[in-house]
PDB file of N, CA and C in Angstrom:
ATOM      1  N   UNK A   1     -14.190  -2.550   8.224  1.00  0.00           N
ATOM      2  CA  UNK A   1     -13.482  -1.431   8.821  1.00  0.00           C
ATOM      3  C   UNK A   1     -13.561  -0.257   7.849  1.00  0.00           C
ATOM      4  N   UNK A   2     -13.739   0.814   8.464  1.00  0.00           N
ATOM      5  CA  UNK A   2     -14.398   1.772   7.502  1.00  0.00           C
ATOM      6  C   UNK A   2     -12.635   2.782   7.238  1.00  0.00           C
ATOM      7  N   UNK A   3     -12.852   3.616   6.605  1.00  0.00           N
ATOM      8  CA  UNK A   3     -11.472   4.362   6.375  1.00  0.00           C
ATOM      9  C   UNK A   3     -10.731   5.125   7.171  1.00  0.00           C
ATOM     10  N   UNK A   4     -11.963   5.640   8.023  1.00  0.00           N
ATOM     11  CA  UNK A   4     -11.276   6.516   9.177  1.00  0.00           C
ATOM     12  C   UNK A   4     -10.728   5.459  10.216  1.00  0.00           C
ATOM     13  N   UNK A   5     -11.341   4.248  10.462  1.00  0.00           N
ATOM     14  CA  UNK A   5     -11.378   3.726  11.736  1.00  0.00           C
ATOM     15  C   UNK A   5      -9.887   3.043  11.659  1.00  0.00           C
ATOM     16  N   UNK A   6      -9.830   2.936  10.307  1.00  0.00           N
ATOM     17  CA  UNK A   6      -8.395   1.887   9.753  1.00  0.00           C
ATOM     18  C   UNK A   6      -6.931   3.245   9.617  1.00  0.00           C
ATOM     19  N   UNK A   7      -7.418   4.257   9.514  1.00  0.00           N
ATOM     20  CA  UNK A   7      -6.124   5.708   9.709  1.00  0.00           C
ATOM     21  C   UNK A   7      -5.909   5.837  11.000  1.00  0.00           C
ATOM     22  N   UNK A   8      -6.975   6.102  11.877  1.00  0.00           N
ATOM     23  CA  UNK A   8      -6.622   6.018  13.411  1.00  0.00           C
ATOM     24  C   UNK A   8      -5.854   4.833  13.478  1.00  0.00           C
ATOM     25  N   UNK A   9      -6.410   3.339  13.327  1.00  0.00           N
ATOM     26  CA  UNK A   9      -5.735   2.196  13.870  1.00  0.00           C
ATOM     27  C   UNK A   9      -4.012   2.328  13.258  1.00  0.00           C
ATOM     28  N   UNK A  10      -3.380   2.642  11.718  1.00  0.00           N
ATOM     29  CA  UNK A  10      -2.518   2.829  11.628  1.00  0.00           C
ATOM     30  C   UNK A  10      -1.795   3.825  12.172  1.00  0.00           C
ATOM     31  N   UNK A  11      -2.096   5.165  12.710  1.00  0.00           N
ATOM     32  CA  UNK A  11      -1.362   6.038  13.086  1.00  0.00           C
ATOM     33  C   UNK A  11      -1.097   5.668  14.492  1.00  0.00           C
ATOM     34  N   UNK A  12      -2.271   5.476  15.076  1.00  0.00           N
ATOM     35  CA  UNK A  12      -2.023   5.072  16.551  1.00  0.00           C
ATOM     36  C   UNK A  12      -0.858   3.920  16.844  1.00  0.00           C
ATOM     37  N   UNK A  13      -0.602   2.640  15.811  1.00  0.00           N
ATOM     38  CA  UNK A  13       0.271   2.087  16.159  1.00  0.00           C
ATOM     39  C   UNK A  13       1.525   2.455  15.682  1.00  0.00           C
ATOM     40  N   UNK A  14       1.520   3.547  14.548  1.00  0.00           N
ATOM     41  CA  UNK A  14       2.782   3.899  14.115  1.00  0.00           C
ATOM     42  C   UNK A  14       3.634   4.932  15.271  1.00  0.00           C
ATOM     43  N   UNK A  15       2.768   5.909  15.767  1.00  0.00           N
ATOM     44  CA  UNK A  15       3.131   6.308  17.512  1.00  0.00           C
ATOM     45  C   UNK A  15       3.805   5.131  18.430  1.00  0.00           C
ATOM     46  N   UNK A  16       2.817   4.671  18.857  1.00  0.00           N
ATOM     47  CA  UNK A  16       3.449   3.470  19.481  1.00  0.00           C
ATOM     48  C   UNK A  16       4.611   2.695  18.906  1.00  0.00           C
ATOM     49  N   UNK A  17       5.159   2.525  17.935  1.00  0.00           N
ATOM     50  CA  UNK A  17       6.565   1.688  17.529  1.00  0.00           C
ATOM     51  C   UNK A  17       7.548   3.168  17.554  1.00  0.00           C
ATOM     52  N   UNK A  18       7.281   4.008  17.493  1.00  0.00           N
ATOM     53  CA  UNK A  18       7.944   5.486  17.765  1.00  0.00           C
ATOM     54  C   UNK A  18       8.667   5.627  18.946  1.00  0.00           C
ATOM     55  N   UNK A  19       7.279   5.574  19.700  1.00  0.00           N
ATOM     56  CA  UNK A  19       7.497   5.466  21.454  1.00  0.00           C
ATOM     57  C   UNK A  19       8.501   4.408  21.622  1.00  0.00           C
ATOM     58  N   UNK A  20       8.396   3.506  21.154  1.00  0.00           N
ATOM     59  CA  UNK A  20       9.021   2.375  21.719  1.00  0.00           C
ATOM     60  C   UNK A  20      10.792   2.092  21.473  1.00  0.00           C
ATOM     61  N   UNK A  21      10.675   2.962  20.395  1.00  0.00           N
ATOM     62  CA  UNK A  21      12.052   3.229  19.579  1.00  0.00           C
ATOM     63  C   UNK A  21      12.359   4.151  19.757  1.00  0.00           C
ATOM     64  N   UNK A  22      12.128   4.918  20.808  1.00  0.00           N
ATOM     65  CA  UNK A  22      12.571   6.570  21.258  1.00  0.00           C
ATOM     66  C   UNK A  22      13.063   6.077  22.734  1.00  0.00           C
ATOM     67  N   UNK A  23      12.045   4.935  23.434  1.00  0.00           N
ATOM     68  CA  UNK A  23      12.556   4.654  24.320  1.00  0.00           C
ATOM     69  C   UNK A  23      13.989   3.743  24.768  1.00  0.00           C
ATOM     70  N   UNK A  24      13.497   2.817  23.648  1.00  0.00           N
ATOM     71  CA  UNK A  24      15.247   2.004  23.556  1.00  0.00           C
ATOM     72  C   UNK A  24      15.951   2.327  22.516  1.00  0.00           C
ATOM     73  N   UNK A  25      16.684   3.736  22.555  1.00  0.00           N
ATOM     74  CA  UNK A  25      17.652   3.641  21.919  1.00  0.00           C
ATOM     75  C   UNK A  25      18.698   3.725  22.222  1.00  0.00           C
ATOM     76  N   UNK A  26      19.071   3.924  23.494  1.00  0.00           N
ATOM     77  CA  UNK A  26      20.302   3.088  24.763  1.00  0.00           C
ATOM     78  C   UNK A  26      20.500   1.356  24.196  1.00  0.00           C
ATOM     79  N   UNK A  27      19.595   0.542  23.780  1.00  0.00           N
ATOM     80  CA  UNK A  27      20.127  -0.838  23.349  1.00  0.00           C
ATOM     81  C   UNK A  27      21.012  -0.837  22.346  1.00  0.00           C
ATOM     82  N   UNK A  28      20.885  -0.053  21.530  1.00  0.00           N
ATOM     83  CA  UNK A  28      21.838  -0.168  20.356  1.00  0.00           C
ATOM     84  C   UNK A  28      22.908   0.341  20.353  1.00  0.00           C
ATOM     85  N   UNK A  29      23.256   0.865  21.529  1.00  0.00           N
ATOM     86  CA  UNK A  29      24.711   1.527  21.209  1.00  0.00           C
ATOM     87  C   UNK A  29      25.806   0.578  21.395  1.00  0.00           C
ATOM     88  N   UNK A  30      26.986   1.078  20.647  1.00  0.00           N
ATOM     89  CA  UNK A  30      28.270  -0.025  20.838  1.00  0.00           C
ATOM     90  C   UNK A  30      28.512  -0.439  22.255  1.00  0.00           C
ATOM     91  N   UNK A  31      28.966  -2.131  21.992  1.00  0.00           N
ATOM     92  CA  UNK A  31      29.065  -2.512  23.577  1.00  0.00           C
ATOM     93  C   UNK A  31      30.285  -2.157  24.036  1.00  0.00           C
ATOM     94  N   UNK A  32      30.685  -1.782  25.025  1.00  0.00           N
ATOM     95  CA  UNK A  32      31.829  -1.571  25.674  1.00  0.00           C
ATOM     96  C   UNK A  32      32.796  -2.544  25.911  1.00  0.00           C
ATOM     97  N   UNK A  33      34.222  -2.680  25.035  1.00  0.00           N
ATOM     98  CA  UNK A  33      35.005  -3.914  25.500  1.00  0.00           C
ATOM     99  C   UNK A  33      36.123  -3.586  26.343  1.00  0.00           C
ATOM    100  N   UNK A  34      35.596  -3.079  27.185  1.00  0.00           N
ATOM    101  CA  UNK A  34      36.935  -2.864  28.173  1.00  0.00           C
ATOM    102  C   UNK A  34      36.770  -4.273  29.360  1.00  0.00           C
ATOM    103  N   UNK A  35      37.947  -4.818  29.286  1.00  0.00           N
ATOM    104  CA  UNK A  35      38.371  -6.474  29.933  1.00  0.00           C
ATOM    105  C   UNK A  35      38.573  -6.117  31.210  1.00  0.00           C
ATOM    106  N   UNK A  36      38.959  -4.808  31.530  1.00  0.00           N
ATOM    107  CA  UNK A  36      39.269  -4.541  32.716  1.00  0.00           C
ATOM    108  C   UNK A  36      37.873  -4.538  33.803  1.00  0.00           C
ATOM    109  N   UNK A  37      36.816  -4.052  33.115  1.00  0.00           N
ATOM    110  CA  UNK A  37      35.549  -3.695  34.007  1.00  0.00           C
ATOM    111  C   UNK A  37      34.630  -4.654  33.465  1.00  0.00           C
ATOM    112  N   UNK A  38      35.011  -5.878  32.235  1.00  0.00           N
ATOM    113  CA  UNK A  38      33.380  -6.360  32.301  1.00  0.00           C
ATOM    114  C   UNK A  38      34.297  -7.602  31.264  1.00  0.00           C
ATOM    115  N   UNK A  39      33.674  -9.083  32.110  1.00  0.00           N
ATOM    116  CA  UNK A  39      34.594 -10.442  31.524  1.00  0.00           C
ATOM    117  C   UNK A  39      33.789 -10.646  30.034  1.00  0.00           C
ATOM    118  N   UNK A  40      34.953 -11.502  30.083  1.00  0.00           N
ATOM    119  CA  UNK A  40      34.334 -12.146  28.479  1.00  0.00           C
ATOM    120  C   UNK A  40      32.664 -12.676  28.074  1.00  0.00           C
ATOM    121  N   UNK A  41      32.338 -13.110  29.138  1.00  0.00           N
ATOM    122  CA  UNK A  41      30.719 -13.951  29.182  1.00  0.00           C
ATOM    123  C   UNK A  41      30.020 -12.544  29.071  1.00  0.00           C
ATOM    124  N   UNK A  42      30.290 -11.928  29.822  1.00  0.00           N
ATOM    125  CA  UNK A  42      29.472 -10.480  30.195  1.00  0.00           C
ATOM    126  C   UNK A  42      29.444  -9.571  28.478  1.00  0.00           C
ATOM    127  N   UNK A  43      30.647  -9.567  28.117  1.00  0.00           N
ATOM    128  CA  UNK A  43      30.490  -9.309  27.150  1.00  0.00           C
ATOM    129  C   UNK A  43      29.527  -9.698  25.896  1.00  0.00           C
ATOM    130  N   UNK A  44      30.048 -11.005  25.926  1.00  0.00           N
ATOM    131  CA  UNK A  44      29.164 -11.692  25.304  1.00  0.00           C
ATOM    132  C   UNK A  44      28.064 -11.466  24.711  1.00  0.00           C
ATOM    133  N   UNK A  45      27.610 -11.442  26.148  1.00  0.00           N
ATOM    134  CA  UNK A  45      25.937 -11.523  26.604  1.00  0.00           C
ATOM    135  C   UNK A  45      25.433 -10.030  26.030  1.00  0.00           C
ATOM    136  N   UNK A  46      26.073  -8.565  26.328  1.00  0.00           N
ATOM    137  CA  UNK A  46      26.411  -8.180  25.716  1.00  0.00           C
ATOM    138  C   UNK A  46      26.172  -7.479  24.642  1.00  0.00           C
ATOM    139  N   UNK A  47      27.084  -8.191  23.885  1.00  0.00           N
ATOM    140  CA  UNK A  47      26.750  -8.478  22.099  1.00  0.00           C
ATOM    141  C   UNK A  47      25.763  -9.118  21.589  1.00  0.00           C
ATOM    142  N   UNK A  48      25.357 -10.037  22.070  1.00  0.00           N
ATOM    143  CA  UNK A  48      23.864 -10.600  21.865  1.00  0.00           C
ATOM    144  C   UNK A  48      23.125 -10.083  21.974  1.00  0.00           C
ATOM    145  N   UNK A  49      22.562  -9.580  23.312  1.00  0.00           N
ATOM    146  CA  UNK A  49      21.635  -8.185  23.689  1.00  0.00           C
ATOM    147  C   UNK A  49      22.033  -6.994  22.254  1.00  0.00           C
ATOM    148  N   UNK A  50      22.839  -6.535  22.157  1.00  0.00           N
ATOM    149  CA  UNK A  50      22.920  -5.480  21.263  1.00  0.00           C
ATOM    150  C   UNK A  50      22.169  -6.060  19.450  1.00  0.00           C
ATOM    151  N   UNK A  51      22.670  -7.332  18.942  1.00  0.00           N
ATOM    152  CA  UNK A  51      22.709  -7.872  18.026  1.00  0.00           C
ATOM    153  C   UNK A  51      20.741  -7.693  18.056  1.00  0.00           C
ATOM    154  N   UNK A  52      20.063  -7.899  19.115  1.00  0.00           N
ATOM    155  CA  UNK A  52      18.853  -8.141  19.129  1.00  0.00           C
ATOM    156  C   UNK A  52      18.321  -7.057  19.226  1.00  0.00           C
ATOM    157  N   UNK A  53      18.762  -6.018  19.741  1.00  0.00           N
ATOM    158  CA  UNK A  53      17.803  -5.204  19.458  1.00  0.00           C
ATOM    159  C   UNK A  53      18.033  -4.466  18.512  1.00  0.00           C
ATOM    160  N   UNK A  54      19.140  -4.497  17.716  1.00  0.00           N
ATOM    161  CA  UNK A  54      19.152  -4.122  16.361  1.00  0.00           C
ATOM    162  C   UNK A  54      18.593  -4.742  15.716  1.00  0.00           C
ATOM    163  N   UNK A  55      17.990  -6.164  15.784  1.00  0.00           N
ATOM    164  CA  UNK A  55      16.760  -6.705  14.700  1.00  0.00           C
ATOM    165  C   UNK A  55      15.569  -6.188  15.287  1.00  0.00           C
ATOM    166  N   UNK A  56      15.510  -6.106  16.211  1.00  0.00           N
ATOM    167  CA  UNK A  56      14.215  -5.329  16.726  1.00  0.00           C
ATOM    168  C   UNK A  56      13.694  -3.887  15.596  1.00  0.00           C
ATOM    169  N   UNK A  57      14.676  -3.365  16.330  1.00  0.00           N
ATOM    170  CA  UNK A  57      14.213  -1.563  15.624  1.00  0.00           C
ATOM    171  C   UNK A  57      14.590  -2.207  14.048  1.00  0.00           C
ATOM    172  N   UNK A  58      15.593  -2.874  13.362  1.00  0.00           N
ATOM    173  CA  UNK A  58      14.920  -2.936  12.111  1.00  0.00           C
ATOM    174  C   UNK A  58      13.400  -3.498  11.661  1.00  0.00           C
ATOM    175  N   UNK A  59      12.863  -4.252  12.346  1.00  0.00           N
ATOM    176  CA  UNK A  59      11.540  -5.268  12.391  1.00  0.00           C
ATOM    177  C   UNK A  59      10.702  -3.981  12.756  1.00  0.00           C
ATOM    178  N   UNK A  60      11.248  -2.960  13.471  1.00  0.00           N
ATOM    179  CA  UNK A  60       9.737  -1.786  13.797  1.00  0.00           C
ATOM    180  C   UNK A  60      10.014  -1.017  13.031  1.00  0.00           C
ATOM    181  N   UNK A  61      10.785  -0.475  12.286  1.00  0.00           N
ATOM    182  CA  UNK A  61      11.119   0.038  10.966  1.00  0.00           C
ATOM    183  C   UNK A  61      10.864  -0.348   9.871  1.00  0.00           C
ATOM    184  N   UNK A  62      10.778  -1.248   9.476  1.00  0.00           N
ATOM    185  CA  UNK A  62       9.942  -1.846   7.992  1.00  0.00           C
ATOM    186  C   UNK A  62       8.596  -2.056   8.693  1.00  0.00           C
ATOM    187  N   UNK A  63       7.845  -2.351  10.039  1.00  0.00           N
ATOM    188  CA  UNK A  63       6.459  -1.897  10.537  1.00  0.00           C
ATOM    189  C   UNK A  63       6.035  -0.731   9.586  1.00  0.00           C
ATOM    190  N   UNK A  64       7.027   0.532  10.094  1.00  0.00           N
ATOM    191  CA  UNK A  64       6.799   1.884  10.300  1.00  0.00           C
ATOM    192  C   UNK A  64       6.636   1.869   8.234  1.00  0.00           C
ATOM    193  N   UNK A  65       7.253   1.219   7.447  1.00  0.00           N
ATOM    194  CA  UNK A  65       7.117   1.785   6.219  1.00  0.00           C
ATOM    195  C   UNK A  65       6.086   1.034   5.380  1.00  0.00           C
ATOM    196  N   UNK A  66       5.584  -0.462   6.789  1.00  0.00           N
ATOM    197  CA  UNK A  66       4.556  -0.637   5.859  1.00  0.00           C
ATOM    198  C   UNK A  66       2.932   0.230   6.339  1.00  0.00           C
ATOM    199  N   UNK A  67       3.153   0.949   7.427  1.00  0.00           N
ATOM    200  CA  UNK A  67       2.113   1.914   7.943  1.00  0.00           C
ATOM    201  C   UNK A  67       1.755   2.845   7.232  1.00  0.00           C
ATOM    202  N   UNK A  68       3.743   3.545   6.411  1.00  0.00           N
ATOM    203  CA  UNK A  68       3.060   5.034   5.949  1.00  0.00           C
ATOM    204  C   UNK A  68       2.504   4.640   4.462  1.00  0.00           C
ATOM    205  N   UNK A  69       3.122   3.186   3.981  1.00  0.00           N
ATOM    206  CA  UNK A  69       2.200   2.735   2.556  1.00  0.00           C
ATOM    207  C   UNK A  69       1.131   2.504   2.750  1.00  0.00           C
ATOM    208  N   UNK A  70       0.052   2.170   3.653  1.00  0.00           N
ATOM    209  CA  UNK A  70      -1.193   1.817   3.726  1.00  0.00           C
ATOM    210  C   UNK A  70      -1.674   3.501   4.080  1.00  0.00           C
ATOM    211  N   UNK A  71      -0.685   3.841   4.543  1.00  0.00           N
ATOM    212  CA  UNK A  71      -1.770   5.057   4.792  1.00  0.00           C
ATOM    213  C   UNK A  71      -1.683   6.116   3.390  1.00  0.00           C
ATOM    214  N   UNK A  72      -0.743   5.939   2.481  1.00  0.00           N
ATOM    215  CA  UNK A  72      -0.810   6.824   1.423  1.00  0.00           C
ATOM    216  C   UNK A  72      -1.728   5.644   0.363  1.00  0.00           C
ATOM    217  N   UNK A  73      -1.882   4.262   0.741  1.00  0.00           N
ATOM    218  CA  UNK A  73      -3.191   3.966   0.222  1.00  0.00           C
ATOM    219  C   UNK A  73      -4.216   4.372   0.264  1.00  0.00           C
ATOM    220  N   UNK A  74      -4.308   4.943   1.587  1.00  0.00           N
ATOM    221  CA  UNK A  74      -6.112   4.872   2.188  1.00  0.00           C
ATOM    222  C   UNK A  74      -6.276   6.782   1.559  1.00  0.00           C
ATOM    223  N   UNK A  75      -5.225   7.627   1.401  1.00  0.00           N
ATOM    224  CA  UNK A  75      -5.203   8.771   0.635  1.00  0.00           C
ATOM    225  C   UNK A  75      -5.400   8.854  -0.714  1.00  0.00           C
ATOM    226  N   UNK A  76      -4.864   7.775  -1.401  1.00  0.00           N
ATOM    227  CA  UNK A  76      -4.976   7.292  -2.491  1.00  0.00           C
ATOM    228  C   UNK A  76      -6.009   7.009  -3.223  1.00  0.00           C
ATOM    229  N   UNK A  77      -7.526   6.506  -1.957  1.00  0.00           N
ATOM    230  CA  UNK A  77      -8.273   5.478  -2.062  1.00  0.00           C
ATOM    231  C   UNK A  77      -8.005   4.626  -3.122  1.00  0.00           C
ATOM    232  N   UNK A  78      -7.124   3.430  -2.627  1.00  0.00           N
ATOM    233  CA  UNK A  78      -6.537   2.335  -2.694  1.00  0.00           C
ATOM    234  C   UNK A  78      -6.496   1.324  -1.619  1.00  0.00           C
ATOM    235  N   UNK A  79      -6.885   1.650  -0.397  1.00  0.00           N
ATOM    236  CA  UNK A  79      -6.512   0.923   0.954  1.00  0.00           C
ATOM    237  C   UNK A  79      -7.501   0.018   0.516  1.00  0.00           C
ATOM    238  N   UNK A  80      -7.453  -1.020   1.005  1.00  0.00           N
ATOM    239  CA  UNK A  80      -8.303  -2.420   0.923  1.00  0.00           C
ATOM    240  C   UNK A  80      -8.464  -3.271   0.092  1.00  0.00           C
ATOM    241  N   UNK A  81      -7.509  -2.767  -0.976  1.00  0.00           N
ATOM    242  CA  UNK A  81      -7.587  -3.558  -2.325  1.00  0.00           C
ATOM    243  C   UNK A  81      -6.018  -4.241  -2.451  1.00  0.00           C
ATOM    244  N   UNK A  82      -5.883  -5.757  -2.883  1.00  0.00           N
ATOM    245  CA  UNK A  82      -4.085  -5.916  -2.860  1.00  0.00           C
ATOM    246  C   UNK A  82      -3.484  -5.547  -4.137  1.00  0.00           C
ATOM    247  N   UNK A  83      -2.265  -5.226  -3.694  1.00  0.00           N
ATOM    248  CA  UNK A  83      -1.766  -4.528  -4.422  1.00  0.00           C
ATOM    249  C   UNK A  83      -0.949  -5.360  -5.741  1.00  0.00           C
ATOM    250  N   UNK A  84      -1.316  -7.019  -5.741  1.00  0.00           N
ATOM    251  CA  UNK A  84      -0.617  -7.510  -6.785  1.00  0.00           C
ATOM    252  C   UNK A  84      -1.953  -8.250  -7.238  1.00  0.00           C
ATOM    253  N   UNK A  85      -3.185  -8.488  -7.196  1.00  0.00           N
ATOM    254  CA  UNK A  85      -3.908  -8.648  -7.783  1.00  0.00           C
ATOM    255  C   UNK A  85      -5.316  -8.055  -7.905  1.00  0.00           C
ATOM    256  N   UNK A  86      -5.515  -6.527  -6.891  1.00  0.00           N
ATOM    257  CA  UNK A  86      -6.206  -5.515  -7.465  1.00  0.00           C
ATOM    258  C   UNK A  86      -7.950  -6.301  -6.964  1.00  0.00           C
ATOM    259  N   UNK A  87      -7.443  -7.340  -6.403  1.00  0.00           N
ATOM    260  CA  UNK A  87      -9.082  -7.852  -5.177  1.00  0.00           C
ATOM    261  C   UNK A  87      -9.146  -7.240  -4.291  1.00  0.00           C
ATOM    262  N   UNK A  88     -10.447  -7.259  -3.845  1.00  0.00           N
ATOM    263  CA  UNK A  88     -10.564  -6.665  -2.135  1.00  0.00           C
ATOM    264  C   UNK A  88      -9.889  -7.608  -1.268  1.00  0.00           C
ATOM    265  N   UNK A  89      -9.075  -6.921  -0.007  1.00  0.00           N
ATOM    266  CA  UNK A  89      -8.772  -7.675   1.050  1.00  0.00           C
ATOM    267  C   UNK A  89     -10.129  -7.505   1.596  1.00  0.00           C
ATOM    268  N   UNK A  90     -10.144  -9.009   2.187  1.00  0.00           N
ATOM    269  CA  UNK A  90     -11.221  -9.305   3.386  1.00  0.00           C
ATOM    270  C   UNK A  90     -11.062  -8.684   4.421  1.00  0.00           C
ATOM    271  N   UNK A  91     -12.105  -8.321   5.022  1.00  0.00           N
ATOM    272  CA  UNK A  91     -12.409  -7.766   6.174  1.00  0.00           C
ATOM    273  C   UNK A  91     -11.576  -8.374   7.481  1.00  0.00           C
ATOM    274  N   UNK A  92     -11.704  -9.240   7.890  1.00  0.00           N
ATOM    275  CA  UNK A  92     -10.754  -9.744   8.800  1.00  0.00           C
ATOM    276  C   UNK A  92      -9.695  -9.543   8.386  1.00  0.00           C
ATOM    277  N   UNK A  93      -8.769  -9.856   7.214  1.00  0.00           N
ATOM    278  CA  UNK A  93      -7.383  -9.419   7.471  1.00  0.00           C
ATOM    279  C   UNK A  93      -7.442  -8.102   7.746  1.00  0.00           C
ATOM    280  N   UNK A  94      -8.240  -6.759   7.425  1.00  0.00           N
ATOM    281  CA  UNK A  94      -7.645  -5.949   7.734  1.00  0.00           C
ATOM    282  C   UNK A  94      -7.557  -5.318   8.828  1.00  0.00           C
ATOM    283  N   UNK A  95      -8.903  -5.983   9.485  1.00  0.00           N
ATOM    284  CA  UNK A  95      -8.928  -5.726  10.987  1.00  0.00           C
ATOM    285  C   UNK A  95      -7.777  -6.210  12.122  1.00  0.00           C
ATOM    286  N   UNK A  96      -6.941  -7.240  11.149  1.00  0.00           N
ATOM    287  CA  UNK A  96      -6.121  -8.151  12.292  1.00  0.00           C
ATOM    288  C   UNK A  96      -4.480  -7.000  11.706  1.00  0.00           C
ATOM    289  N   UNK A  97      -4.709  -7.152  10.749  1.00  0.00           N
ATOM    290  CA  UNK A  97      -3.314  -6.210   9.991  1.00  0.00           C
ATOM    291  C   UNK A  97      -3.806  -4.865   9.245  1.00  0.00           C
ATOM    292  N   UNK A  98      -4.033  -3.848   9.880  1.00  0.00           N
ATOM    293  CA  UNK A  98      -4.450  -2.968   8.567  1.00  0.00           C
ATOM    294  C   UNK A  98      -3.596  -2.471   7.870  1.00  0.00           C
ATOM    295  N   UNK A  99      -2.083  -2.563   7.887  1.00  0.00           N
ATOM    296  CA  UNK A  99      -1.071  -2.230   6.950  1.00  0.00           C
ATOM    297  C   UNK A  99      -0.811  -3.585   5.984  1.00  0.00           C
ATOM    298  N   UNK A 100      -1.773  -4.666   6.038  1.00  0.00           N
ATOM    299  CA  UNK A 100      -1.687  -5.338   4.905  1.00  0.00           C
ATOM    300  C   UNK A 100      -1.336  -5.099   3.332  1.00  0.00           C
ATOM    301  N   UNK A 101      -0.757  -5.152   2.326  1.00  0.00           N
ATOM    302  CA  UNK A 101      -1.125  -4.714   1.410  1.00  0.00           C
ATOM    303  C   UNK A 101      -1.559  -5.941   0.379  1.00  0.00           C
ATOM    304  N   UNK A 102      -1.834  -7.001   1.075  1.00  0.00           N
ATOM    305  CA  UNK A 102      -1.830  -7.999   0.040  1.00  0.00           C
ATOM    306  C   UNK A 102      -3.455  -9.127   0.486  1.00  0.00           C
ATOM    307  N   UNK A 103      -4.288  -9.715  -0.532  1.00  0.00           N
ATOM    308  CA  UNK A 103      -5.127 -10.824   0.136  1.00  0.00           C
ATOM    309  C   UNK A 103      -4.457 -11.384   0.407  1.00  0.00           C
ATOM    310  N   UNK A 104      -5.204 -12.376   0.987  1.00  0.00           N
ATOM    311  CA  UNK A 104      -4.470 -14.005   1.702  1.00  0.00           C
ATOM    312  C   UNK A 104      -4.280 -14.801   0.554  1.00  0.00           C
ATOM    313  N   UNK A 105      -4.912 -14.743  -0.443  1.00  0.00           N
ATOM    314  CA  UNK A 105      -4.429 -15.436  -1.729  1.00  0.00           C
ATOM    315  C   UNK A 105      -3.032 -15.164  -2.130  1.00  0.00           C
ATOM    316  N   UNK A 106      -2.834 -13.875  -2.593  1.00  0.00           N
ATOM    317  CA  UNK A 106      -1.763 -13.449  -3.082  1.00  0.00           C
ATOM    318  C   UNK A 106      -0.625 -13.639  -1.504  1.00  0.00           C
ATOM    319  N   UNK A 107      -1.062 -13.325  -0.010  1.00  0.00           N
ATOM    320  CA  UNK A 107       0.329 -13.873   0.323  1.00  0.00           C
ATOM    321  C   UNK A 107       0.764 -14.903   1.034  1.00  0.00           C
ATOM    322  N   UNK A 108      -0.370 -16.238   0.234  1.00  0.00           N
ATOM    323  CA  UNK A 108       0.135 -17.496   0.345  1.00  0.00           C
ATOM    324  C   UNK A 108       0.805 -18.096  -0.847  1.00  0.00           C
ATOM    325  N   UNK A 109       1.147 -16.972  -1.016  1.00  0.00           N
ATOM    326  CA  UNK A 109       1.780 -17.846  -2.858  1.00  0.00           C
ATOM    327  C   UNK A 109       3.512 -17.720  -2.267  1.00  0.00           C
TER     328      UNK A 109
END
């Protein structure tokens, strides 16, 4: 994967977790406990729903910061190399992850 092809692939998906977090941000708001208009189960359910998509947008938020580090790698020219033992990442990982920052050596340890 050449440098440009791997900046498009990160920006394009860093848009997309944008989009996606622009679109649900109605999930996260406080749930409503009024007993009068909505039972206990309902509630519940609810709070669960809410609880989840607050791990969500945190999970597309540490996405989003490992995007803008690969991309101030690839500015850097640093992108493709890991960052705790200074090898090339292989080609397939970066095609499958290009915000990798690590080989498969270093992050099977």
């Amino acid at each position: 994967m050449n440098v440009q092809e791997a900046k498009e692939k990160l920006l394009a998906r860093k848009a997309e977790l944008e989009d996606i977090m622009a679109a649900s941000i109605n999930d996260e708001k406080p749930v409503e406990l009024d007993q009068s208009r909505v039972g206990r189960l309902s509630r519940m359910d609810a709070l669960q729903n809410q609880a989840m998509a607050q791990d969500t947008v945190r999970r597309r938020k540490n996405e989003i910061t490992r995007i803008d580090a690969a991309l101030k790698r690839l500015a850097d020219g640093d992108y493709g190399y890991c960052v705790t033992c200074d090898e090339e990442i292989s080609e397939k990982r970066l095609s499958l992850d290009p915000s990798t920052p690590v080989c498969i050596e270093c992050a099977s340890v």
